[in-house]
PDB file of N, CA and C in Angstrom:
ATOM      1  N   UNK A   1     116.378  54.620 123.817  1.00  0.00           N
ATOM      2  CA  UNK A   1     116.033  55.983 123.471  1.00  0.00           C
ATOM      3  C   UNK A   1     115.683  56.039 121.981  1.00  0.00           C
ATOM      4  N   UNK A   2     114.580  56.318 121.371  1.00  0.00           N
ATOM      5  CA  UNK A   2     114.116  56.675 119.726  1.00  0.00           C
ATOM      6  C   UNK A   2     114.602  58.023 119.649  1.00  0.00           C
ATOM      7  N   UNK A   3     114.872  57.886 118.478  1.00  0.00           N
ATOM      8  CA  UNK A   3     115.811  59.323 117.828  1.00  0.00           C
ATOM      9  C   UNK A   3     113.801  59.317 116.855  1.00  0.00           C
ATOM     10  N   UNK A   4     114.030  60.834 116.896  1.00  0.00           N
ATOM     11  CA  UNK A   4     112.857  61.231 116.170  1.00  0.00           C
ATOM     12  C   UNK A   4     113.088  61.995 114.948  1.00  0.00           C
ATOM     13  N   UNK A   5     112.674  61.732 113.783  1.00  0.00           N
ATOM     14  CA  UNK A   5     113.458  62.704 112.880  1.00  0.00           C
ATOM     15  C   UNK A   5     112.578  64.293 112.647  1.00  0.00           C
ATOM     16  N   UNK A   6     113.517  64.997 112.249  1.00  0.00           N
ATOM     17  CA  UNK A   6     112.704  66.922 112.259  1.00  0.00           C
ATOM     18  C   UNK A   6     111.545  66.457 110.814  1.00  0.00           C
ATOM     19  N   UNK A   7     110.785  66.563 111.711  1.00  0.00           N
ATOM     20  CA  UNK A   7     109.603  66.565 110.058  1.00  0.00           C
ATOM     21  C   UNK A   7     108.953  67.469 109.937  1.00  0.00           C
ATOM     22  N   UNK A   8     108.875  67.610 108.327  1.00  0.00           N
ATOM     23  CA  UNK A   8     108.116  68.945 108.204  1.00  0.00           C
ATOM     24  C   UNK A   8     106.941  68.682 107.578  1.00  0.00           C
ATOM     25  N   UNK A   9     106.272  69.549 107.727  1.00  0.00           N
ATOM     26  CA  UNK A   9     104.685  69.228 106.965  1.00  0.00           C
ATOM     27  C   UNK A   9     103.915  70.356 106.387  1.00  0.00           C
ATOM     28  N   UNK A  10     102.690  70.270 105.496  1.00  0.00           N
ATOM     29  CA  UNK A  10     101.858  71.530 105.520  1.00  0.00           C
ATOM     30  C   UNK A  10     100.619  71.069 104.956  1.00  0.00           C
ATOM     31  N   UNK A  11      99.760  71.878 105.285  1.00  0.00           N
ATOM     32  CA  UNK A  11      98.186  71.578 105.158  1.00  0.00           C
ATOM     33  C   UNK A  11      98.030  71.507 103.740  1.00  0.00           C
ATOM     34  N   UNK A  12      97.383  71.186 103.004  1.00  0.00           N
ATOM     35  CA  UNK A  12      96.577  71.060 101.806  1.00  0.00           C
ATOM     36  C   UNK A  12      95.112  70.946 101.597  1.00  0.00           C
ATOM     37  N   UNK A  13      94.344  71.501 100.861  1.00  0.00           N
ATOM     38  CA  UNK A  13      93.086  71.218 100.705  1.00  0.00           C
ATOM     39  C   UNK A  13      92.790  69.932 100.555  1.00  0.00           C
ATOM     40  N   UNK A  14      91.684  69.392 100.848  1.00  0.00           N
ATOM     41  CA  UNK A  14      91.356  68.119 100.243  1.00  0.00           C
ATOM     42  C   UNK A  14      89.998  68.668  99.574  1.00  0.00           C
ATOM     43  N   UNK A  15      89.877  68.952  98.442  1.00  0.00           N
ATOM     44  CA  UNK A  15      88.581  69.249  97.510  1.00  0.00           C
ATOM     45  C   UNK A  15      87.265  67.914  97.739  1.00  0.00           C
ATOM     46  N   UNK A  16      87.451  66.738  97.842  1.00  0.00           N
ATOM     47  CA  UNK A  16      86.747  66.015  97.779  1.00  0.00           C
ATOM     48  C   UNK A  16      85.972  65.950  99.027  1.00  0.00           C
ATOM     49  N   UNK A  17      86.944  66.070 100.454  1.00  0.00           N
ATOM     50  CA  UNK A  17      86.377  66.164 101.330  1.00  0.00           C
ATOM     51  C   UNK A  17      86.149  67.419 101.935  1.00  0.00           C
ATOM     52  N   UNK A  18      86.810  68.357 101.407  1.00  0.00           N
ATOM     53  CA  UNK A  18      86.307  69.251 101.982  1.00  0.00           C
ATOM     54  C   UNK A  18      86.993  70.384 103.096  1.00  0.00           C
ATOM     55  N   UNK A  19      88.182  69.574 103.650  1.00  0.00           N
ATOM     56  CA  UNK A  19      88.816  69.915 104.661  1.00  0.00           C
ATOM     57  C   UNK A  19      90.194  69.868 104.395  1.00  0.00           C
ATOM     58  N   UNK A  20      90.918  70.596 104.846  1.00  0.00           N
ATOM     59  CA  UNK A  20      92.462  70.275 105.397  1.00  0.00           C
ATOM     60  C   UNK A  20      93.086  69.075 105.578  1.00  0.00           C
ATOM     61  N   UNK A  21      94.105  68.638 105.276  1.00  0.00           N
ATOM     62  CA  UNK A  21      94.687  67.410 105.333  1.00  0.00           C
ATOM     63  C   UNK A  21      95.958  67.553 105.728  1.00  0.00           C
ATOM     64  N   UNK A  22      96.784  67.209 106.668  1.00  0.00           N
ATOM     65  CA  UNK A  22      98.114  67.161 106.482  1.00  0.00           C
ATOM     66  C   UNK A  22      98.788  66.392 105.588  1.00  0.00           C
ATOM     67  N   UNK A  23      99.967  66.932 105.208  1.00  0.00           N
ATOM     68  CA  UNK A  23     100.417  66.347 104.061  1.00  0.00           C
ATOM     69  C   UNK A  23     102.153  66.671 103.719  1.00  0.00           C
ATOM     70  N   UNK A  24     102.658  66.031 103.250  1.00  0.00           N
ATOM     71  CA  UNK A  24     104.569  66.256 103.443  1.00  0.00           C
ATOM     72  C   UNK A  24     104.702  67.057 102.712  1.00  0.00           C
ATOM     73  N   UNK A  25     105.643  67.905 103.084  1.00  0.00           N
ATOM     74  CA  UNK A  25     106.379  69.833 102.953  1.00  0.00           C
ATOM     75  C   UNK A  25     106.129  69.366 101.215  1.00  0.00           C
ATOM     76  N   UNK A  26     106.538  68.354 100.051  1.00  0.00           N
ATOM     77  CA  UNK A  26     106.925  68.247  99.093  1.00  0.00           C
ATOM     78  C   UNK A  26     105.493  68.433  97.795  1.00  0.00           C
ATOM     79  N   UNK A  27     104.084  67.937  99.075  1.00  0.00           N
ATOM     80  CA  UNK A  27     103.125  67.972  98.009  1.00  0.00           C
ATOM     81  C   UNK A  27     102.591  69.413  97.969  1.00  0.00           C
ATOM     82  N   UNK A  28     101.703  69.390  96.562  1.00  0.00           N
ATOM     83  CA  UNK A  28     101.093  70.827  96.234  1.00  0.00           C
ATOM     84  C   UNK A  28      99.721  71.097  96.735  1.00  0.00           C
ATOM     85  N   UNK A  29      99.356  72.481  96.804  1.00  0.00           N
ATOM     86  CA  UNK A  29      98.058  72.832  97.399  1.00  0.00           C
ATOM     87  C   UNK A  29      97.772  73.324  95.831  1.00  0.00           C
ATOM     88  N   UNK A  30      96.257  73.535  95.705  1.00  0.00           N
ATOM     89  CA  UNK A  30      95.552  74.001  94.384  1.00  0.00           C
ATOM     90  C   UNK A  30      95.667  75.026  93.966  1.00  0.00           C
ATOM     91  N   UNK A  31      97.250  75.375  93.558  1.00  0.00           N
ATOM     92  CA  UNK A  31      97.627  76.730  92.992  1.00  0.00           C
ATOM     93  C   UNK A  31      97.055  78.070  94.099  1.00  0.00           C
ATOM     94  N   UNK A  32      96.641  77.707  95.334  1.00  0.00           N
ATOM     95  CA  UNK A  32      96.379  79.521  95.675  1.00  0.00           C
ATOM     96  C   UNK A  32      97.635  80.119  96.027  1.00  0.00           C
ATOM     97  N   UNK A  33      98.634  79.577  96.094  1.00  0.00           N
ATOM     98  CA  UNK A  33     100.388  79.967  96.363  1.00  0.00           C
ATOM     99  C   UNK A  33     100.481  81.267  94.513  1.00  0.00           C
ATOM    100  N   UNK A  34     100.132  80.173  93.686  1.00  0.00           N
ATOM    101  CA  UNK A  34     100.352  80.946  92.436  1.00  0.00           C
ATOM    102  C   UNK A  34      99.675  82.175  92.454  1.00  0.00           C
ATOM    103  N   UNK A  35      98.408  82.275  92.185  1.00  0.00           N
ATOM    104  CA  UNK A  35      97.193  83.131  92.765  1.00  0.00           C
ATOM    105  C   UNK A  35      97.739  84.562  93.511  1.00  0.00           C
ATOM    106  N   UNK A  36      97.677  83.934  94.634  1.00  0.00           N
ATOM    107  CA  UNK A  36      98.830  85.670  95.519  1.00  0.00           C
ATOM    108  C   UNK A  36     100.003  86.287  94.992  1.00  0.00           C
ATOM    109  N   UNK A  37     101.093  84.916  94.129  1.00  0.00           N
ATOM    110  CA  UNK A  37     102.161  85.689  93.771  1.00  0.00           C
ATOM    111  C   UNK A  37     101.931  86.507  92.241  1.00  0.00           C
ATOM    112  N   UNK A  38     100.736  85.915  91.956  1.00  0.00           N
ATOM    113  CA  UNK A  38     100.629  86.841  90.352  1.00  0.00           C
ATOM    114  C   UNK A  38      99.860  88.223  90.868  1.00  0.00           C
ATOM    115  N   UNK A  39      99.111  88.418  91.750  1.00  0.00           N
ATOM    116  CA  UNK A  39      98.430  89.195  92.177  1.00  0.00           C
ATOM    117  C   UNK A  39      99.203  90.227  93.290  1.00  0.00           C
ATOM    118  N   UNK A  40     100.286  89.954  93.384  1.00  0.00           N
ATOM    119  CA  UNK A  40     101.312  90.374  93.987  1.00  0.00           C
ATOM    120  C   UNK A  40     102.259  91.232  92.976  1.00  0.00           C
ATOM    121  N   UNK A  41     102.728  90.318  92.675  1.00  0.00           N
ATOM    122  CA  UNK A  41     103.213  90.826  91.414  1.00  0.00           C
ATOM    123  C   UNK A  41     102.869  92.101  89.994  1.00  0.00           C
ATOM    124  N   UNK A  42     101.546  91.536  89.752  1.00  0.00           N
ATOM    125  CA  UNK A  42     100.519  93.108  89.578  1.00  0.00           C
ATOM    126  C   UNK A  42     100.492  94.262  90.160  1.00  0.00           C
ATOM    127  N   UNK A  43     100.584  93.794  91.132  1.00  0.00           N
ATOM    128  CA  UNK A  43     100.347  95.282  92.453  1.00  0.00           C
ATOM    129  C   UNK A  43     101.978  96.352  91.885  1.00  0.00           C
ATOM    130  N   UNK A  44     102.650  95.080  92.169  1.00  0.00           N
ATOM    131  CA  UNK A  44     104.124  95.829  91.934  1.00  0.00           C
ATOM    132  C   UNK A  44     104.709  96.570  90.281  1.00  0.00           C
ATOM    133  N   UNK A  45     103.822  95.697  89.861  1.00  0.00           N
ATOM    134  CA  UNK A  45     104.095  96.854  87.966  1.00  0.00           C
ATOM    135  C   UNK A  45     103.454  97.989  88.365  1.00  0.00           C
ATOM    136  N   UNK A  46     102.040  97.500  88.954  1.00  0.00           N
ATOM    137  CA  UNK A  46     101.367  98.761  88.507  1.00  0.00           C
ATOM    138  C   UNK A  46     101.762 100.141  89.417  1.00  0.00           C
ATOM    139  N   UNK A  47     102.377  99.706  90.484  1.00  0.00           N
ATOM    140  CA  UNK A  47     103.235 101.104  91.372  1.00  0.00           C
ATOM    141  C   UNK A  47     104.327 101.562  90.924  1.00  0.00           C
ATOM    142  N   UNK A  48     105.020 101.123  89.885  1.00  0.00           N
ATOM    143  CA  UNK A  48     106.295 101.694  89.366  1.00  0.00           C
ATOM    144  C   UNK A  48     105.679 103.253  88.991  1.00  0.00           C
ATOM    145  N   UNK A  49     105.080 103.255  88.100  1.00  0.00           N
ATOM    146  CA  UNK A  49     104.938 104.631  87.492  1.00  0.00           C
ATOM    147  C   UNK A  49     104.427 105.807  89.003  1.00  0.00           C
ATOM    148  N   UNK A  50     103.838 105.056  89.835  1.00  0.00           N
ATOM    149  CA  UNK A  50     103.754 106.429  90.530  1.00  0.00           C
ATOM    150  C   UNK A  50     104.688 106.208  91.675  1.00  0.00           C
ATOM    151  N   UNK A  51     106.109 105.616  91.538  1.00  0.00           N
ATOM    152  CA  UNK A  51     107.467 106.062  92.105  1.00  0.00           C
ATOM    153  C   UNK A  51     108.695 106.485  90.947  1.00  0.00           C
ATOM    154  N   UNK A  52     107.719 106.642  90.214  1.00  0.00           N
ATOM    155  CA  UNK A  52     108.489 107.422  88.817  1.00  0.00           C
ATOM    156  C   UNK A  52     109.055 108.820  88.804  1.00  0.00           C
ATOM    157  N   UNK A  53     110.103 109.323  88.832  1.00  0.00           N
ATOM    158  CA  UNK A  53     110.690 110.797  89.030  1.00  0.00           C
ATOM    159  C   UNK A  53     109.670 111.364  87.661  1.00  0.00           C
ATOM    160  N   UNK A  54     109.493 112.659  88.054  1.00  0.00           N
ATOM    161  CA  UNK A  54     108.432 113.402  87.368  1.00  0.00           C
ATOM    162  C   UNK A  54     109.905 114.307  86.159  1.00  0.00           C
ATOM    163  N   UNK A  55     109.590 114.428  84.891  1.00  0.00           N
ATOM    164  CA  UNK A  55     110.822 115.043  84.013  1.00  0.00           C
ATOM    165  C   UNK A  55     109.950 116.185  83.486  1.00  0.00           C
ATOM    166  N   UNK A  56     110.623 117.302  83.611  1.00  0.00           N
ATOM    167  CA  UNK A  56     109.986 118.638  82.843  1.00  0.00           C
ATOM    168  C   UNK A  56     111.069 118.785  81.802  1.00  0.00           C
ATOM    169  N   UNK A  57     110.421 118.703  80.401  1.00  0.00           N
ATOM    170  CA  UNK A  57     110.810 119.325  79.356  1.00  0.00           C
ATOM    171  C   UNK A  57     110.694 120.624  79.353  1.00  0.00           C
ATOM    172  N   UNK A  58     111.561 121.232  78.228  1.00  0.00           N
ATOM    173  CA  UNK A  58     110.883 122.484  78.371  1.00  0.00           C
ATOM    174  C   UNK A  58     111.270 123.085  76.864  1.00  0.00           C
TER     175      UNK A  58
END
């Protein structure tokens, strides 16, 4: 009986060729992970002020 071990994996670009590659959970894809979370992140400053309680001086 072969024992199989849990492997994990995830796609990566391959720029040179062109296509998808599989590749082990540990290597990097070309920053578009960074990309969404800064652009994510933007989204979320810029909604603070309009969940901002409104203050009347007077």
């Amino acid at each position: 009986m072969k024992r199989h071990l849990n492997t994990s994996y995830r796609l990566v670009w391959n720029h040179i060729t062109g296509t998808l590659v599989v590749a082990s959970e540990l290597a990097r894809s070309r920053g578009k992970r960074a990309g969404v979370a800064v652009a994510l992140s933007l989204a979320a400053v810029m909604s603070v002020p309009a969940l901002a309680a409104d203050i009347v001086v007077r």
